[in-house]
Protein backbone atom coordinates (compact mmCIF):
# COMPACT_ATOMS: atom_id res chain seq x y z
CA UNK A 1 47.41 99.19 -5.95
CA UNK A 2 48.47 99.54 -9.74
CA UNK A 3 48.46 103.12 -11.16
CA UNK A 4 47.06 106.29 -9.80
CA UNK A 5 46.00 109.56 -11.48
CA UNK A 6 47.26 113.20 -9.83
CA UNK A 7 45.83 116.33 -11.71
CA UNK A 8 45.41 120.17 -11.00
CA UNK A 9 43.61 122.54 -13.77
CA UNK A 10 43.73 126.46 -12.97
CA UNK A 11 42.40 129.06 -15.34
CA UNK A 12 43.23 133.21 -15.50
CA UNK A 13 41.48 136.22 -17.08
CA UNK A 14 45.26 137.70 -18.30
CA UNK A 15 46.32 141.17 -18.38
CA UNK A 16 44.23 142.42 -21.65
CA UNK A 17 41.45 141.05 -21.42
CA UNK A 18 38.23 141.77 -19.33
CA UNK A 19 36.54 138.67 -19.31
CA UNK A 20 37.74 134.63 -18.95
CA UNK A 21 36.20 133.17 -21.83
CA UNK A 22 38.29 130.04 -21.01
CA UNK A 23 36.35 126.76 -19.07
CA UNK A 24 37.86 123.40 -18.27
CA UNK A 25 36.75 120.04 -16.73
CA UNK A 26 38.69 117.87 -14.58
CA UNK A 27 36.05 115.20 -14.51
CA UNK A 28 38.21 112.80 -12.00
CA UNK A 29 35.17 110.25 -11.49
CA UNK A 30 35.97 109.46 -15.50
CA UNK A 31 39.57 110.13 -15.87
CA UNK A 32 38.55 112.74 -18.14
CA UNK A 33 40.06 116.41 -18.34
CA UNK A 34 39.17 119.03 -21.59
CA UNK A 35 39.98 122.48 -21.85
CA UNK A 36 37.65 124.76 -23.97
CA UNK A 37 39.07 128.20 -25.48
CA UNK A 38 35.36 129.73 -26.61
CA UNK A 39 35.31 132.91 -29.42
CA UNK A 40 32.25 135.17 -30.36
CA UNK A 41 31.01 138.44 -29.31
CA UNK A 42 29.11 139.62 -25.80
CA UNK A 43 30.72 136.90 -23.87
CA UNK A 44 29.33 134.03 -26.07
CA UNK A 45 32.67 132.34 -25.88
CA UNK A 46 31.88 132.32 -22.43
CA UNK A 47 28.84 130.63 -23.14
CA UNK A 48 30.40 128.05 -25.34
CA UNK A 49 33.32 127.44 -23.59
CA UNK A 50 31.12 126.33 -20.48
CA UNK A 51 28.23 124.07 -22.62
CA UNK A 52 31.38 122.34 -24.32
CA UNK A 53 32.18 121.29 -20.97
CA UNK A 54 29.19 120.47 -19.49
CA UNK A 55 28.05 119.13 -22.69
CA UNK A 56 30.76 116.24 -22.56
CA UNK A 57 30.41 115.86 -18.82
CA UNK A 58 26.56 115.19 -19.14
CA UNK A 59 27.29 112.54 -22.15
CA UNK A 60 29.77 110.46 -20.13
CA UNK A 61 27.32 110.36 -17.14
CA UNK A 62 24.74 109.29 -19.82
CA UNK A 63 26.92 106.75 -21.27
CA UNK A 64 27.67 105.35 -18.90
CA UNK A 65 24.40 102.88 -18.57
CA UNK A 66 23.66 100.38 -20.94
CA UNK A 67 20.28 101.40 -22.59
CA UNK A 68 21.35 104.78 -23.81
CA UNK A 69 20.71 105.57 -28.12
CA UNK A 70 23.43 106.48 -29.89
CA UNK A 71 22.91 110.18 -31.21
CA UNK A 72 25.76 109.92 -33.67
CA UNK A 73 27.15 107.12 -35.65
CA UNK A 74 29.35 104.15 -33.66
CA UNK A 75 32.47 103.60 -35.51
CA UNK A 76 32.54 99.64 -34.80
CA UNK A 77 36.45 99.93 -36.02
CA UNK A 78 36.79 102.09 -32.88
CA UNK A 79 37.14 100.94 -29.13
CA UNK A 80 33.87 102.13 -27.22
CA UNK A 81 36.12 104.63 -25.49
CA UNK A 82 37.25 106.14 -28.46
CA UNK A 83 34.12 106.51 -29.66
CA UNK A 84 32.35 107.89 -26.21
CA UNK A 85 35.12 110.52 -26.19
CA UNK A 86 34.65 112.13 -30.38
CA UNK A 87 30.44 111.40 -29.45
CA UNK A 88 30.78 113.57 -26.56
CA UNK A 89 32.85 116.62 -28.24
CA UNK A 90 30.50 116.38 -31.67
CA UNK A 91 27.78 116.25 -28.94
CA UNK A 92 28.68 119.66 -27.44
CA UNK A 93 29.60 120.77 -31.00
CA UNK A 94 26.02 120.14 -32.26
CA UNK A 95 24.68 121.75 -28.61
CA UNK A 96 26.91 124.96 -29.78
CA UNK A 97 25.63 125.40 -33.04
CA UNK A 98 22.27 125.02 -32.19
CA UNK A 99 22.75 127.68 -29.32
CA UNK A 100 23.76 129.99 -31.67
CA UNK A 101 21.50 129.72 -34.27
CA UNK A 102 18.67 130.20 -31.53
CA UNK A 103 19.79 133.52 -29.95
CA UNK A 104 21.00 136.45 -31.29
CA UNK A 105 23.29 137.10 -28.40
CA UNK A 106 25.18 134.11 -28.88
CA UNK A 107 24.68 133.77 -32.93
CA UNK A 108 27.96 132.81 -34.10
CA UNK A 109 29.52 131.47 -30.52
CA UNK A 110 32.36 128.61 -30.61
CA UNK A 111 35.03 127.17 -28.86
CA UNK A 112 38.23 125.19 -28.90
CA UNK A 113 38.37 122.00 -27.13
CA UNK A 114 40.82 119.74 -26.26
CA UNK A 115 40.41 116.43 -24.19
CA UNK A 116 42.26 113.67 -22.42
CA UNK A 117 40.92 110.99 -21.31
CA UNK A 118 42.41 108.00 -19.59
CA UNK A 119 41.10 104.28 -20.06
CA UNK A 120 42.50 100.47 -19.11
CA UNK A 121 43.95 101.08 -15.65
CA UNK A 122 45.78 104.13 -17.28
CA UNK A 123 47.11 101.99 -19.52
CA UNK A 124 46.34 104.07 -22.42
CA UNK A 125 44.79 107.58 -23.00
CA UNK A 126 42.65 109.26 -25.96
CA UNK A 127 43.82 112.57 -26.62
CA UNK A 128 40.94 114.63 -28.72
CA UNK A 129 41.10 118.05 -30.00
CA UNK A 130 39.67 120.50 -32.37
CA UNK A 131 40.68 124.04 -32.92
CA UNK A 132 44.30 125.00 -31.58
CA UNK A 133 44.29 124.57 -27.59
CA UNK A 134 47.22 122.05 -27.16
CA UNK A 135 48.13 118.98 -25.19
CA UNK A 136 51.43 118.16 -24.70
CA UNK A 137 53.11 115.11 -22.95
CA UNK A 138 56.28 115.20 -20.30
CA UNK A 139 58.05 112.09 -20.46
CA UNK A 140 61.41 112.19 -18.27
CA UNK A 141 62.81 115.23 -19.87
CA UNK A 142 61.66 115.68 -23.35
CA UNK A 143 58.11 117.83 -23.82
CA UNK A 144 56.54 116.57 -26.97
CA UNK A 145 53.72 118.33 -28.54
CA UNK A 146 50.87 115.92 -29.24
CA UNK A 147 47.89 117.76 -31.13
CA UNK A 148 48.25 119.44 -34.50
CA UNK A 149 46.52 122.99 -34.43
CA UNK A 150 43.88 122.97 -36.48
CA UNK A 151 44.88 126.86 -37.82
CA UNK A 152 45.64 128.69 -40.84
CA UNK A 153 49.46 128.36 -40.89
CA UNK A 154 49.14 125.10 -40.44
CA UNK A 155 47.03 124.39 -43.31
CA UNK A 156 49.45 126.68 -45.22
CA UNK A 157 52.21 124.41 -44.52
CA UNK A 158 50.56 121.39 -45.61
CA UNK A 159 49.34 122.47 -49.04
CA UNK A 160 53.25 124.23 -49.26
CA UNK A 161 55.89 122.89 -46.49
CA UNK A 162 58.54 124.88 -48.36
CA UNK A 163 57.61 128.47 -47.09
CA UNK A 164 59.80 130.62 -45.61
CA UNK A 165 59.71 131.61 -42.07
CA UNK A 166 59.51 135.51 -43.84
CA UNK A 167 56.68 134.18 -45.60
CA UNK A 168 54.85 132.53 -42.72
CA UNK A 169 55.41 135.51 -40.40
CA UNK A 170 52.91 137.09 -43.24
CA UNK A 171 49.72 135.13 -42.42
CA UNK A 172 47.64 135.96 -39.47
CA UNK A 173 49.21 133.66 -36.87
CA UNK A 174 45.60 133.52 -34.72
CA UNK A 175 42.94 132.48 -37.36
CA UNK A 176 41.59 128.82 -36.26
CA UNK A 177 40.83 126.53 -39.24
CA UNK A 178 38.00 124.43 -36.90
CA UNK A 179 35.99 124.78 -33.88
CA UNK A 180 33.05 123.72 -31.66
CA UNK A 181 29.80 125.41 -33.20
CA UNK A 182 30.75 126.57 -36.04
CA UNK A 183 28.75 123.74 -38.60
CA UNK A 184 26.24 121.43 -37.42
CA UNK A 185 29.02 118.69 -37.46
CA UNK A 186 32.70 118.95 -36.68
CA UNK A 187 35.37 116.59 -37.45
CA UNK A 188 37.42 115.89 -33.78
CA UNK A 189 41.14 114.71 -34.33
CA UNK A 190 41.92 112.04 -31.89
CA UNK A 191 44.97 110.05 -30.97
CA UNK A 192 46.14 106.93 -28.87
CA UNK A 193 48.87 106.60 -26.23
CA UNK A 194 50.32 104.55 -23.97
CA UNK A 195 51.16 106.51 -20.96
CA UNK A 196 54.73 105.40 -18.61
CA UNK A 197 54.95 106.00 -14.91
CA UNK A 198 55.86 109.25 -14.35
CA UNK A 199 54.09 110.76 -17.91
CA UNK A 200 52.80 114.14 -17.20
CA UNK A 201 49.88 115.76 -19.88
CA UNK A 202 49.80 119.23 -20.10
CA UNK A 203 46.27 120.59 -21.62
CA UNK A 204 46.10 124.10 -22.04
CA UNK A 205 44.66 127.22 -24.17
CA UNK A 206 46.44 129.26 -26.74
CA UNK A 207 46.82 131.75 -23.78
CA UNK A 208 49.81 129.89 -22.53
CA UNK A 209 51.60 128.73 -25.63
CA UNK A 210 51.24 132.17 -27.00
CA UNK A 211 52.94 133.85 -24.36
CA UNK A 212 55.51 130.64 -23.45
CA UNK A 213 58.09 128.63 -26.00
CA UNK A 214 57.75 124.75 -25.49
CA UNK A 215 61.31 125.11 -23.81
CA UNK A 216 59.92 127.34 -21.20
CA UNK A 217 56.72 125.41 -20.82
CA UNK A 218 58.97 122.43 -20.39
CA UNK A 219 61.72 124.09 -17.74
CA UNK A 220 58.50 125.10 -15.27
CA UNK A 221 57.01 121.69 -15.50
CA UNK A 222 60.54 120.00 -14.74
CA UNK A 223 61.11 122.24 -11.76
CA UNK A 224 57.94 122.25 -10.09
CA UNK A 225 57.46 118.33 -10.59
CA UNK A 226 56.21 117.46 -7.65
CA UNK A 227 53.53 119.77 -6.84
CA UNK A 228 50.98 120.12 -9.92
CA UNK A 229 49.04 122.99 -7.97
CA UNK A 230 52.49 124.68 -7.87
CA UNK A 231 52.73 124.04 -12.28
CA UNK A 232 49.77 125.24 -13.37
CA UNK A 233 50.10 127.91 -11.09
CA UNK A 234 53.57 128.94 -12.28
CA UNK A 235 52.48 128.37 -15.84
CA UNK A 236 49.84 131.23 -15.45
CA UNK A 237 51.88 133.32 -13.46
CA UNK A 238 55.23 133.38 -16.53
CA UNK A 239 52.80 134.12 -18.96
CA UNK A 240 51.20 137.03 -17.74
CA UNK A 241 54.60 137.91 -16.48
CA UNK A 242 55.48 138.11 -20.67
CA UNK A 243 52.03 139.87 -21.32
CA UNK A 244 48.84 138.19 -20.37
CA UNK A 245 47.58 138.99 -24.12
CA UNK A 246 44.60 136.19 -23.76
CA UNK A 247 43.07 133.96 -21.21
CA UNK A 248 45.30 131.28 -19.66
CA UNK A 249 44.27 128.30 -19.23
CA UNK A 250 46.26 125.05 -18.19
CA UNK A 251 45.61 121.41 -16.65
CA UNK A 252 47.84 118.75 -15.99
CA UNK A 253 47.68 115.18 -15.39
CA UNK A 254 50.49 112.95 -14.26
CA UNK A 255 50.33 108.89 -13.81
CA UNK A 256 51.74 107.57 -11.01
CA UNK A 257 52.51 104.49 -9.60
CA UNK A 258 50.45 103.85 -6.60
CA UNK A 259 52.21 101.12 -4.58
C-alpha cells in the first residue's frame, strides 16, 4: 500500500478576542494543508484569512488540467509542484490586495499563510510560508522549527546577531515584516523535505506559539501521538489554559506507513 497521510486541523476564537480571524485548509484530495492568520480592521482579517484559503484551493483545482495559463511567471529551475504551491499563495496574495484596494471595509486587509504540501508518494513535502504562522516537524523525539518568521526581530537579528536578549526584549515582539495583501506581489519562502515514517508537521498560527514554548508544543504532541484529533485539541486547550491572548489555530499531518 506504500505511505498514507493522517491529519486533523482545529481552530479557536481564544479568551481575548471576540472574533476568529484565523482560517485553514486541509485540502486532503491534494495533500495540501495552509493555515492563514489574517490582520486589518472590521473583521477584514476574517475576510483575508478565508480568500487566502480558498484562493489556493481554487488554483490547485485549476491546475490541475493541462490547458490552464500561467498567471505568474514558471520558474523552469523549479519542480512543477514547487511552483503550483508559491503560484497559488502569490495568487491569493494578488486576490488580497486587490480586495482591499476595492472596498473600504476591507482597505488594508492581510494575512499570514503558511502551507504544506505533500508530493511523490509522500516522498517529499514543500513547506511555504509568509508572515510568522509556523510549521514545525516531529521526527521521533526532537521538534524542529522549519519556517523563519518573517517579523521584525528577526530582521533585527540578521542585520545585528549580536544583540542582547535586554535589547531584543525592546522591540515590539508582534510586528510582521511580510504578509498576504499587503503589495501587489509578495515574495513566499519555501522549503524542501523529505519526510520519514512516523514524521508529524505541525502548522499553526502565532496564537499557539505565543502562548506555548517549543518544549511544551513538543511534550503534547509526544503524548497524544496517536490520536491527532486528541493534539490539536490539547494544543488549543494549554494555550488558552496560559491566556488565550489571540486566535489559535493548529493542523497536523503525520505520514504513515500503510501496509
Amino acid at each position: 500500500m506504500g505511505r498514507v497521510l493522517r491529519s486533523a486541523g482545529l481552530t479557536d476564537v481564544g479568551q481575548e478576542r471576540e472574533h476568529n480571524e484565523d482560517s485553514f485548509g486541509l485540502m486532503r484530495e491534494f495533500n495540501l494543508f495552509l493555515v492563514a492568520d489574517g490582520m486589518g480592521g472590521h473583521r477584514a482579517g476574517d475576510v483575508a484569512s478565508k480568500l487566502a484559503i480558498e484562493s489556493v484551493k481554487e488554483f490547485f483545482r485549476m491546475t490541475e488540467k493541462e490547458d490552464i495559463t500561467w498567471p505568474f511567471h514558471f520558474d523552469p529551475n523549479l519542480p512543477f509542484t514547487v511552483n503550483r504551491l508559491v503560484t497559488a499563495i502569490q495568487v491569493a496574495n494578488n486576490k488580497i490586495f486587490r480586495g482591499s484596494l476595492e472596498s473600504n471595509e476591507h482597505q488594508g486587509m492581510g494575512t499570514t499563510a503558511v502551507g504544506i504540501y505533500f508530493v511523490d508518494s509522500l516522498r517529499s513535502c514543500h513547506i511555504a510560508h509568509v508572515g510568522d504562522s509556523r510549521c514545525y516537524r516531529l521526527r521521533g523525539d526532537t521538534l524542529e522549527l522549519m519556517t523563519v518568521d518573517h517579523s521584525l526581530i528577526n530582521d533585527y537579528l540578521k542585520a545585528a546577531p549580536d544583540l542582547t536578549e535586554e535589547q531584543l526584549a525592546e522591540l515590539p515582539r508582534n510586528v510582521i515584516t511580510r504578509a498576504l495583501g499587503m503589495q501587489d506581489a509578495v515574495v513566499v519562502d519555501v522549503r524542501t523535505d523529505a519526510p520519514e515514517i512516523g514524521d508529524c508537521y505541525l502548522l499553526c498560527s502565532d496564537g499557539l506559539n505565543g502562548m506555548l514554548s517549543d518544549a511544551e508544543i513538543q511534550e503534547i504532541l509526544l503524548r497524544e501521538r496517536d490520536d491527532l484529533e486528541n493534539i490539536v485539541t490539547a494544543l488549543i486547550a494549554r494555550a488558552n489554559e496560559k491566556g488565550g491572548e489571540d486566535n489559535i489555530t493548529a493542523i497536523v499531518a503525520e505520514v504513515v506507513d500503510g501496509e
